[in-house]
Structures are given as C-alpha cells and as structure tokens.
PDB file of N, CA and C in Angstrom:
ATOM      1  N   UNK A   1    -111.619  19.051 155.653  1.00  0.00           N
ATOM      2  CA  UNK A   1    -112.119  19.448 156.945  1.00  0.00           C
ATOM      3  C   UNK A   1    -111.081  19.204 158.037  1.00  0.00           C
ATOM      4  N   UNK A   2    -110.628  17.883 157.962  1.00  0.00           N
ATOM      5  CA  UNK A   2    -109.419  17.652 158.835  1.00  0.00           C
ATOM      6  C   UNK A   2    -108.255  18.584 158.521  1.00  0.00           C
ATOM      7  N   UNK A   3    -108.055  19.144 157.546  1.00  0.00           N
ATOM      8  CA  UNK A   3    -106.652  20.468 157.732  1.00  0.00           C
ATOM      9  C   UNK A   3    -107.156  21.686 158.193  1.00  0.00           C
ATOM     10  N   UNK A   4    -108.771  22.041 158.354  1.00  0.00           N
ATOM     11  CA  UNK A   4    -108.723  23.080 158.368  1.00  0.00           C
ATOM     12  C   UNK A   4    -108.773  22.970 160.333  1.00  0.00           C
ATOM     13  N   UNK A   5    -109.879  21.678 160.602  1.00  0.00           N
ATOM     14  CA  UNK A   5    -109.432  21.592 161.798  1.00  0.00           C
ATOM     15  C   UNK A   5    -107.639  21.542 162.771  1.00  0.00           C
ATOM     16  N   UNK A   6    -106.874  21.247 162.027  1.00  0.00           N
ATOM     17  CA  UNK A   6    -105.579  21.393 161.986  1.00  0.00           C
ATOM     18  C   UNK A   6    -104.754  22.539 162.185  1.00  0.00           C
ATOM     19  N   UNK A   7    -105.144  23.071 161.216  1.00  0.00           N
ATOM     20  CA  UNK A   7    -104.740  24.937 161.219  1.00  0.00           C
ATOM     21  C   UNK A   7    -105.436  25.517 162.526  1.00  0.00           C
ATOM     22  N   UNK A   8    -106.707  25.618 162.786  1.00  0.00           N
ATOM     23  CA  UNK A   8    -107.225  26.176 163.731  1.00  0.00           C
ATOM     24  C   UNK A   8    -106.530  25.418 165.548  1.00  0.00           C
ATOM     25  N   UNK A   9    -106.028  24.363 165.493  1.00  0.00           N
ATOM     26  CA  UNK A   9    -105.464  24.201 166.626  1.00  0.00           C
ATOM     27  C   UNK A   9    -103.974  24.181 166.597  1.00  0.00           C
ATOM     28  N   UNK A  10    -103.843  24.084 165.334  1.00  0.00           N
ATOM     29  CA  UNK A  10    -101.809  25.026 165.670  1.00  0.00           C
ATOM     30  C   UNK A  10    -101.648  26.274 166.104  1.00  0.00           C
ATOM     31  N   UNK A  11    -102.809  26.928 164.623  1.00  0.00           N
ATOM     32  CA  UNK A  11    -103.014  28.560 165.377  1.00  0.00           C
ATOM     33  C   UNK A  11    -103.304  28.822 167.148  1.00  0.00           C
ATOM     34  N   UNK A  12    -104.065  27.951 167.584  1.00  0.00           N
ATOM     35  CA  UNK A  12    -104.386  27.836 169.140  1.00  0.00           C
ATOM     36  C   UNK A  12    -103.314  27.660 169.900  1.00  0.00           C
ATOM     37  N   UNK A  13    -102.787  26.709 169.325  1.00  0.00           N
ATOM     38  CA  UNK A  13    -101.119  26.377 170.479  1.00  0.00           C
ATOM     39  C   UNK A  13    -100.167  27.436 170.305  1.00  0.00           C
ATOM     40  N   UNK A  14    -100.199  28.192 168.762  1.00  0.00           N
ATOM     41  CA  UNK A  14     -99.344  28.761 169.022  1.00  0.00           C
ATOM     42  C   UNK A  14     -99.226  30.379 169.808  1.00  0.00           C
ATOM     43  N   UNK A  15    -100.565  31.099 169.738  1.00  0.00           N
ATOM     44  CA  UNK A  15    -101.224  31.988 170.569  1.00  0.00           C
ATOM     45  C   UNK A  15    -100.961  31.293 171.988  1.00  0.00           C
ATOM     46  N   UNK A  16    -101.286  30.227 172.636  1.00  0.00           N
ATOM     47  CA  UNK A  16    -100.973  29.833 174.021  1.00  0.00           C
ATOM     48  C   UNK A  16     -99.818  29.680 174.737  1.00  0.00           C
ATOM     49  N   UNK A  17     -99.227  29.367 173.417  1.00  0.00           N
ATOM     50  CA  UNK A  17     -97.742  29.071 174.041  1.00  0.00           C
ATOM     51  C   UNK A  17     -96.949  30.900 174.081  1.00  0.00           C
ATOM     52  N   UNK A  18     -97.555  31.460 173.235  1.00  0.00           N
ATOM     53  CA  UNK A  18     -96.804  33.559 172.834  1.00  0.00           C
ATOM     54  C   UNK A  18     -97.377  33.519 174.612  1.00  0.00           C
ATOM     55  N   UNK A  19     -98.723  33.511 174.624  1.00  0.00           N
ATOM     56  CA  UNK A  19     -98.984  34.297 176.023  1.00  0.00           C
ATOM     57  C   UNK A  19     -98.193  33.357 177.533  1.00  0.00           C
ATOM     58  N   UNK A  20     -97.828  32.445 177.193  1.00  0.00           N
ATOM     59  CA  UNK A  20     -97.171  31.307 178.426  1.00  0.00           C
ATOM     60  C   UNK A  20     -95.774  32.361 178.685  1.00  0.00           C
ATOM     61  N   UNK A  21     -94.952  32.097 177.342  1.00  0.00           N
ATOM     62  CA  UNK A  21     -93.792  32.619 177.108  1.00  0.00           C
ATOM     63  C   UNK A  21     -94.017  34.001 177.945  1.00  0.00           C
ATOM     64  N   UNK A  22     -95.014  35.072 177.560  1.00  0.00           N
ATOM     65  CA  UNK A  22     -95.000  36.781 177.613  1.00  0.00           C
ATOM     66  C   UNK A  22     -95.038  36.748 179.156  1.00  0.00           C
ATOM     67  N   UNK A  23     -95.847  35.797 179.798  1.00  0.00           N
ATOM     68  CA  UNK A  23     -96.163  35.761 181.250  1.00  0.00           C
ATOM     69  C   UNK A  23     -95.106  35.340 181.921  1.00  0.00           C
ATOM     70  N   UNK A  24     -94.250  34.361 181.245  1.00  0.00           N
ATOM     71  CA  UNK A  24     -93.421  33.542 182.295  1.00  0.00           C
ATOM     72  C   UNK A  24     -91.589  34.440 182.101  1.00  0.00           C
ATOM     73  N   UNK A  25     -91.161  35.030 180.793  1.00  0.00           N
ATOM     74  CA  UNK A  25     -90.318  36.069 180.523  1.00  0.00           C
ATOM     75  C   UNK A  25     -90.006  37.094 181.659  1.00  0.00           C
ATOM     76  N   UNK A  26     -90.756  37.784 181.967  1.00  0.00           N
ATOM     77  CA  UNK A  26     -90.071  38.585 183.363  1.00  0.00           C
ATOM     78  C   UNK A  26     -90.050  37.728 184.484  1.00  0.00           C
ATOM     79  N   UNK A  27     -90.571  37.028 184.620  1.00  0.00           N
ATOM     80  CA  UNK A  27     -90.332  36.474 185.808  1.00  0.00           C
ATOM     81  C   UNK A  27     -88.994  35.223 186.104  1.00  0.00           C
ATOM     82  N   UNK A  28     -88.476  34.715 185.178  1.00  0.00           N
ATOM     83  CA  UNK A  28     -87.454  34.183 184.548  1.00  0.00           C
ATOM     84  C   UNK A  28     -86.127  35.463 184.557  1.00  0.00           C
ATOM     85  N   UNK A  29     -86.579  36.355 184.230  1.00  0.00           N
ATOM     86  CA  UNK A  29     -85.178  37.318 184.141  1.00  0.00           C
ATOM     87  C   UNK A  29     -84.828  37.824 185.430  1.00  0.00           C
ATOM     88  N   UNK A  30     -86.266  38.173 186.014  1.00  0.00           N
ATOM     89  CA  UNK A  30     -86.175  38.716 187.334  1.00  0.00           C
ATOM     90  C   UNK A  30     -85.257  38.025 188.321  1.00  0.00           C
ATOM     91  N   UNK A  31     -85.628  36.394 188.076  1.00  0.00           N
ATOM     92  CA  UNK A  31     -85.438  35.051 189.290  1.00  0.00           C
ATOM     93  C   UNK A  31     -83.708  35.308 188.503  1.00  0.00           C
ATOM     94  N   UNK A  32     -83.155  35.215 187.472  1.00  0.00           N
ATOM     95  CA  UNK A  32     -81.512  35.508 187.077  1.00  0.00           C
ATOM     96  C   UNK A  32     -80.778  36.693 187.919  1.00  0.00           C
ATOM     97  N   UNK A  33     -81.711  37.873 187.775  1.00  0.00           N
ATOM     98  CA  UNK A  33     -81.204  39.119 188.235  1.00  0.00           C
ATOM     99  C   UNK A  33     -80.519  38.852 189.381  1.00  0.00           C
ATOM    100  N   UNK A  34     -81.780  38.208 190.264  1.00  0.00           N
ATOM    101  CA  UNK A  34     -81.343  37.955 191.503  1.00  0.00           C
ATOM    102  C   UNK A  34     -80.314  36.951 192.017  1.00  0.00           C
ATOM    103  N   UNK A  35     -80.227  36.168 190.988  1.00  0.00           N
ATOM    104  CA  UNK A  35     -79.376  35.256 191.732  1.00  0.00           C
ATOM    105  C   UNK A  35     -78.176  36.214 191.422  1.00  0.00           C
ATOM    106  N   UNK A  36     -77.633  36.506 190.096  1.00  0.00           N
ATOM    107  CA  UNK A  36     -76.591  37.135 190.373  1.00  0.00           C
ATOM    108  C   UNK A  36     -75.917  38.467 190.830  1.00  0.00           C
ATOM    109  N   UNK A  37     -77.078  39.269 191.817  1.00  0.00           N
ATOM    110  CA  UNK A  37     -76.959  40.181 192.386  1.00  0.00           C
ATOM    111  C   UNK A  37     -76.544  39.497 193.791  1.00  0.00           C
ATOM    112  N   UNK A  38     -77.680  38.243 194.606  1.00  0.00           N
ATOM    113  CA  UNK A  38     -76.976  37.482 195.476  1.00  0.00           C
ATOM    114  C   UNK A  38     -75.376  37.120 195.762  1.00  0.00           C
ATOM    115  N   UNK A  39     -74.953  36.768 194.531  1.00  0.00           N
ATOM    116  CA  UNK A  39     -73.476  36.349 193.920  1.00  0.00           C
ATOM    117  C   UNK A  39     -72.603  37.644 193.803  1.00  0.00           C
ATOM    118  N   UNK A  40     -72.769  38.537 193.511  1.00  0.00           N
ATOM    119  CA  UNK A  40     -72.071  39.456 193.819  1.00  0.00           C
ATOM    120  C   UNK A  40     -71.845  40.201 195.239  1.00  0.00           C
ATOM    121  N   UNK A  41     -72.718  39.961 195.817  1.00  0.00           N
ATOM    122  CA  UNK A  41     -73.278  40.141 197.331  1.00  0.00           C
ATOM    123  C   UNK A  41     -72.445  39.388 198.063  1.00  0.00           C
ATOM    124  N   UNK A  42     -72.456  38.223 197.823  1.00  0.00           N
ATOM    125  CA  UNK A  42     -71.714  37.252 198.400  1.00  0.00           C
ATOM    126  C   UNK A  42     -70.200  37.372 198.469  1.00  0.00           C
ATOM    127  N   UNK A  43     -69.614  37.483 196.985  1.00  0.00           N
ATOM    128  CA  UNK A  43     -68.359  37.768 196.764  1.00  0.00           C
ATOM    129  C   UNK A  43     -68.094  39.487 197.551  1.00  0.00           C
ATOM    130  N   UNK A  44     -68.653  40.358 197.863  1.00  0.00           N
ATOM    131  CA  UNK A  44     -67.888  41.214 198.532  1.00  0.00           C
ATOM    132  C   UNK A  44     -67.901  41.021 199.659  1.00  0.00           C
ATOM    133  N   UNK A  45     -69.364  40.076 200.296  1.00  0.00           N
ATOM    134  CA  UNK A  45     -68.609  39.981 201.717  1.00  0.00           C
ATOM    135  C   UNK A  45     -67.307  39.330 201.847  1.00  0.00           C
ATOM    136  N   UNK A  46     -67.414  38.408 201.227  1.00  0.00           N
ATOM    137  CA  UNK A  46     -66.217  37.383 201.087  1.00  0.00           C
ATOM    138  C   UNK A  46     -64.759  38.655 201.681  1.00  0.00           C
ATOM    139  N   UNK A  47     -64.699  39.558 200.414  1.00  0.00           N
ATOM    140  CA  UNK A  47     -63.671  40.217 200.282  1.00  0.00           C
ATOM    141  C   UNK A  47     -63.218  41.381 201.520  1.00  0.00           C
ATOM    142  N   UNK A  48     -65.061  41.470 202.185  1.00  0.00           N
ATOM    143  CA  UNK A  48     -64.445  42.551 203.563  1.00  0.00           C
ATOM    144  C   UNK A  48     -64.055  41.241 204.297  1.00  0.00           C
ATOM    145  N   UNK A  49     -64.093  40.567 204.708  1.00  0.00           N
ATOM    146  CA  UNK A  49     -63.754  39.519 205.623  1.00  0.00           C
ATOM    147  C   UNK A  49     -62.867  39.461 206.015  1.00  0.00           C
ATOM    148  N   UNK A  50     -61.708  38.890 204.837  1.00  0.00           N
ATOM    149  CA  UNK A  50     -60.386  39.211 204.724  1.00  0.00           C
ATOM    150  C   UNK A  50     -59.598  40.077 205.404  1.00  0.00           C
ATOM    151  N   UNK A  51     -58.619  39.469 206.762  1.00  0.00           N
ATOM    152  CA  UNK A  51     -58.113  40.394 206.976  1.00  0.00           C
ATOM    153  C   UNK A  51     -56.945  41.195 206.277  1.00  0.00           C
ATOM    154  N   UNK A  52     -56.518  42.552 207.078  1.00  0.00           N
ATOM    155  CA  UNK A  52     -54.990  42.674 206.166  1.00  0.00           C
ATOM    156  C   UNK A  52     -54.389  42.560 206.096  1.00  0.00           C
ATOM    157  N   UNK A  53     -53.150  41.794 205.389  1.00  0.00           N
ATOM    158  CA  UNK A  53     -52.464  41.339 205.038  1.00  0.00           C
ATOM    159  C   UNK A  53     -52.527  40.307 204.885  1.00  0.00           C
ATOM    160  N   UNK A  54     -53.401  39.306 204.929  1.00  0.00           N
ATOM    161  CA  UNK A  54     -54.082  37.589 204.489  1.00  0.00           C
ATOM    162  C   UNK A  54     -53.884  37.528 203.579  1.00  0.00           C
ATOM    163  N   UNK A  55     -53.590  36.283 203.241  1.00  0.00           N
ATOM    164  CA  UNK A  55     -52.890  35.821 201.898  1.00  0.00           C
ATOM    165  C   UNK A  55     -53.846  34.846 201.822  1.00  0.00           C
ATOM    166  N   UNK A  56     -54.391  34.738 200.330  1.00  0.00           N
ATOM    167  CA  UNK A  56     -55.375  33.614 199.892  1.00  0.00           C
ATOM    168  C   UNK A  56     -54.521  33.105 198.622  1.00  0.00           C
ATOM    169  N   UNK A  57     -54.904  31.850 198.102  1.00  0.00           N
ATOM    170  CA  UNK A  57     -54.333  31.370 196.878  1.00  0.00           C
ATOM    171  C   UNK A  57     -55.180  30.768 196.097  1.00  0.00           C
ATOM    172  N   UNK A  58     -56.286  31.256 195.386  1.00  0.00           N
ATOM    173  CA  UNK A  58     -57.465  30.898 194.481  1.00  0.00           C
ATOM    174  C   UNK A  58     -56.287  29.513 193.387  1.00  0.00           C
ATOM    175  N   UNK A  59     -56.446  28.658 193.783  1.00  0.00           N
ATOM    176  CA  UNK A  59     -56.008  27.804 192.778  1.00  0.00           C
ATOM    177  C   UNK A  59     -57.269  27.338 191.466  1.00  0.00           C
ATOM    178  N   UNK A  60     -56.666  27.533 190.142  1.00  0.00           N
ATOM    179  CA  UNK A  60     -57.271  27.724 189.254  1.00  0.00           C
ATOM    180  C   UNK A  60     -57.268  26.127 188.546  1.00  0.00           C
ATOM    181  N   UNK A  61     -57.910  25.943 187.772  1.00  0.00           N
ATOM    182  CA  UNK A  61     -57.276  24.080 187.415  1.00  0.00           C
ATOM    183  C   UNK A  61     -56.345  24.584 185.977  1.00  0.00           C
ATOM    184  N   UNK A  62     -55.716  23.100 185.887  1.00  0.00           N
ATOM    185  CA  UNK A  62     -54.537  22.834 184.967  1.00  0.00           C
ATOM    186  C   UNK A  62     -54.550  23.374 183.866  1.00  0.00           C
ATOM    187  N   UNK A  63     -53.945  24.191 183.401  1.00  0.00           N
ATOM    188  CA  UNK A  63     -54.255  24.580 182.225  1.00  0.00           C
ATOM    189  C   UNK A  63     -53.091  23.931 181.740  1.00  0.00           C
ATOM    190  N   UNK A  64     -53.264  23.122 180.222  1.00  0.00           N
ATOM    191  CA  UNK A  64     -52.233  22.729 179.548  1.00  0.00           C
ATOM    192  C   UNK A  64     -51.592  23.783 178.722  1.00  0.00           C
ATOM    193  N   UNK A  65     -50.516  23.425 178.689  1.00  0.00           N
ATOM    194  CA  UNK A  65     -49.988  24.733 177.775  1.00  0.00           C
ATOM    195  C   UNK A  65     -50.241  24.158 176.411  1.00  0.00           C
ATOM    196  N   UNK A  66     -50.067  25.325 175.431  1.00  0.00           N
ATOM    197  CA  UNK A  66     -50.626  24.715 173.841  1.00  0.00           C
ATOM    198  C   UNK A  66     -48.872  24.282 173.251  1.00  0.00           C
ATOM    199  N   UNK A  67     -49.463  23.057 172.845  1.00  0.00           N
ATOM    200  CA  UNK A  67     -48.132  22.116 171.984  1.00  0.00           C
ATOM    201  C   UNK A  67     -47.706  22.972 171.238  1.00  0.00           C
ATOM    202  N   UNK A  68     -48.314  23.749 170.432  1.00  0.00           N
ATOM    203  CA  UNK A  68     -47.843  24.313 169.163  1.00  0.00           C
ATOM    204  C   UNK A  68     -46.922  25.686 169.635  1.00  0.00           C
ATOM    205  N   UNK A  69     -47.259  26.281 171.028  1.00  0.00           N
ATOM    206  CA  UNK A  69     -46.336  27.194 171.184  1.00  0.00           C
ATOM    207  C   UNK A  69     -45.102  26.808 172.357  1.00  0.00           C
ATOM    208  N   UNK A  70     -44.006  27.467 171.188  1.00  0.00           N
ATOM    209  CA  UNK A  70     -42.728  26.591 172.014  1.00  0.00           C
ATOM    210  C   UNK A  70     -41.996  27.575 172.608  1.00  0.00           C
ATOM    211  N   UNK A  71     -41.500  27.251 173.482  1.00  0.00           N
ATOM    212  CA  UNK A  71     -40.917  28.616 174.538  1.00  0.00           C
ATOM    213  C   UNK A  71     -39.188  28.167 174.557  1.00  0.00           C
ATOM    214  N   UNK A  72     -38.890  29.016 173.750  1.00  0.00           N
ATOM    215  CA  UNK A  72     -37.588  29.128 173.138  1.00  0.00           C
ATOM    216  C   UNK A  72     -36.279  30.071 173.876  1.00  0.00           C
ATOM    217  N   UNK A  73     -36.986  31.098 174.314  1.00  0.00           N
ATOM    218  CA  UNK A  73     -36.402  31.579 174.918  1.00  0.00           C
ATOM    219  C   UNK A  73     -36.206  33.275 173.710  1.00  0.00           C
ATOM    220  N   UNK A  74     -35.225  34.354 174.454  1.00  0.00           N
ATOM    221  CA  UNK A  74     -34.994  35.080 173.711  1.00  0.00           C
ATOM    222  C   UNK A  74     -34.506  35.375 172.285  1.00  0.00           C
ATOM    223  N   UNK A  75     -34.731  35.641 171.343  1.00  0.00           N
ATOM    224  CA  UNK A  75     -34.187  35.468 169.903  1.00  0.00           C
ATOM    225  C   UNK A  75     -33.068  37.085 169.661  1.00  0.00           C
ATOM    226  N   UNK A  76     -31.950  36.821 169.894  1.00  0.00           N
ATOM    227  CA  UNK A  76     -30.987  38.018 169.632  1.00  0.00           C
ATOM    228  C   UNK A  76     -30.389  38.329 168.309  1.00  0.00           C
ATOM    229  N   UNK A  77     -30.844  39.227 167.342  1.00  0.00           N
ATOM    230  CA  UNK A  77     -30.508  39.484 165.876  1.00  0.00           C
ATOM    231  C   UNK A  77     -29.006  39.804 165.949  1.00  0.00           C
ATOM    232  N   UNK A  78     -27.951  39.282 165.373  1.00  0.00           N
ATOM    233  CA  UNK A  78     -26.599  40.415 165.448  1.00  0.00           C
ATOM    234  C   UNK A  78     -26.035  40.593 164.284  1.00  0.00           C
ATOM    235  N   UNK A  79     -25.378  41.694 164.349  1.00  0.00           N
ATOM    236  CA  UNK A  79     -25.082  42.528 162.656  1.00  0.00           C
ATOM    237  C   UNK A  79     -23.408  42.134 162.528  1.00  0.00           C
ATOM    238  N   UNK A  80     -22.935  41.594 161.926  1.00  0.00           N
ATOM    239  CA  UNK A  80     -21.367  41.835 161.930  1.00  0.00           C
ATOM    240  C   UNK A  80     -21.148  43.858 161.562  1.00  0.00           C
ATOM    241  N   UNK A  81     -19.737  43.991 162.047  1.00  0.00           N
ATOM    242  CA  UNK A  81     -19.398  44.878 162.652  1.00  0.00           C
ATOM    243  C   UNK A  81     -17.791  44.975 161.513  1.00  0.00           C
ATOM    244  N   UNK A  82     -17.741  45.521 160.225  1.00  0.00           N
ATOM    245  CA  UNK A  82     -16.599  45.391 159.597  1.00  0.00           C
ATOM    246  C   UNK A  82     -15.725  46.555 160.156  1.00  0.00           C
TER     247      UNK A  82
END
C-alpha cells in the first residue's frame, strides 16, 4: 500500500513540476531576450556617441602566450647552387 501510495505522489510531483516548468519557460526566455536586446541597444548607443576621429583603447586582460609555441622567427630553406 505504501508503494502504491508512493507512485501516485511521484506521478503528482512530476505532472506539477511539467506544468511549473511549461508556465515559467516563456517567460524565462522572454526576460533573456530582453536583456540582450537591452545590451545591444546599449552598445550602439555607445558607438553613435563617439566622436570622429576618437580614439578608444578597449584593453582586453593578459593573455599568456602558450609555452609550447615558440616564436622563432622566419625559417629560410636554401638549395646549393652547383
């Protein structure tokens, strides 16, 4: 009796939780849309702002360079010449 009562309230949670999810899904994508339609909004005013010829310098952070690639410089093949 206790499993069957069991089954019948998983089955319950899990029907409650499908319709939570189905209800709360657009409104979750919607509230994303917007922010990054805001954010794009934002960034072009940014960009009319700017006057012309203004110079900006977006500094980016440190990028380490990778150990394993070594900067050698040019590699020149040469053929002897009999």
């Amino acid at each position: 009796m206790a499993f069957i009562k069991f089954i019948i309230i998983a089955v319950g949670i899990y029907y409650l939780l499908k319709l939570i999810i189905r209800a709360m899904f657009p409104f979750l994508v919607q509230k994303t849309f917007d922010k990054m339609q805001n954010e794009a909004k934002r960034q072009q005013q940014e960009q009319q702002h700017k006057r012309e010829g203004e110079v900006t310098i977006d500094k980016s952070p440190n990028s380490k360079s990778n150990p394993n690639k070594k900067d050698v410089g040019d590699y020149v093949d040469f053929e002897e010449v009999d």
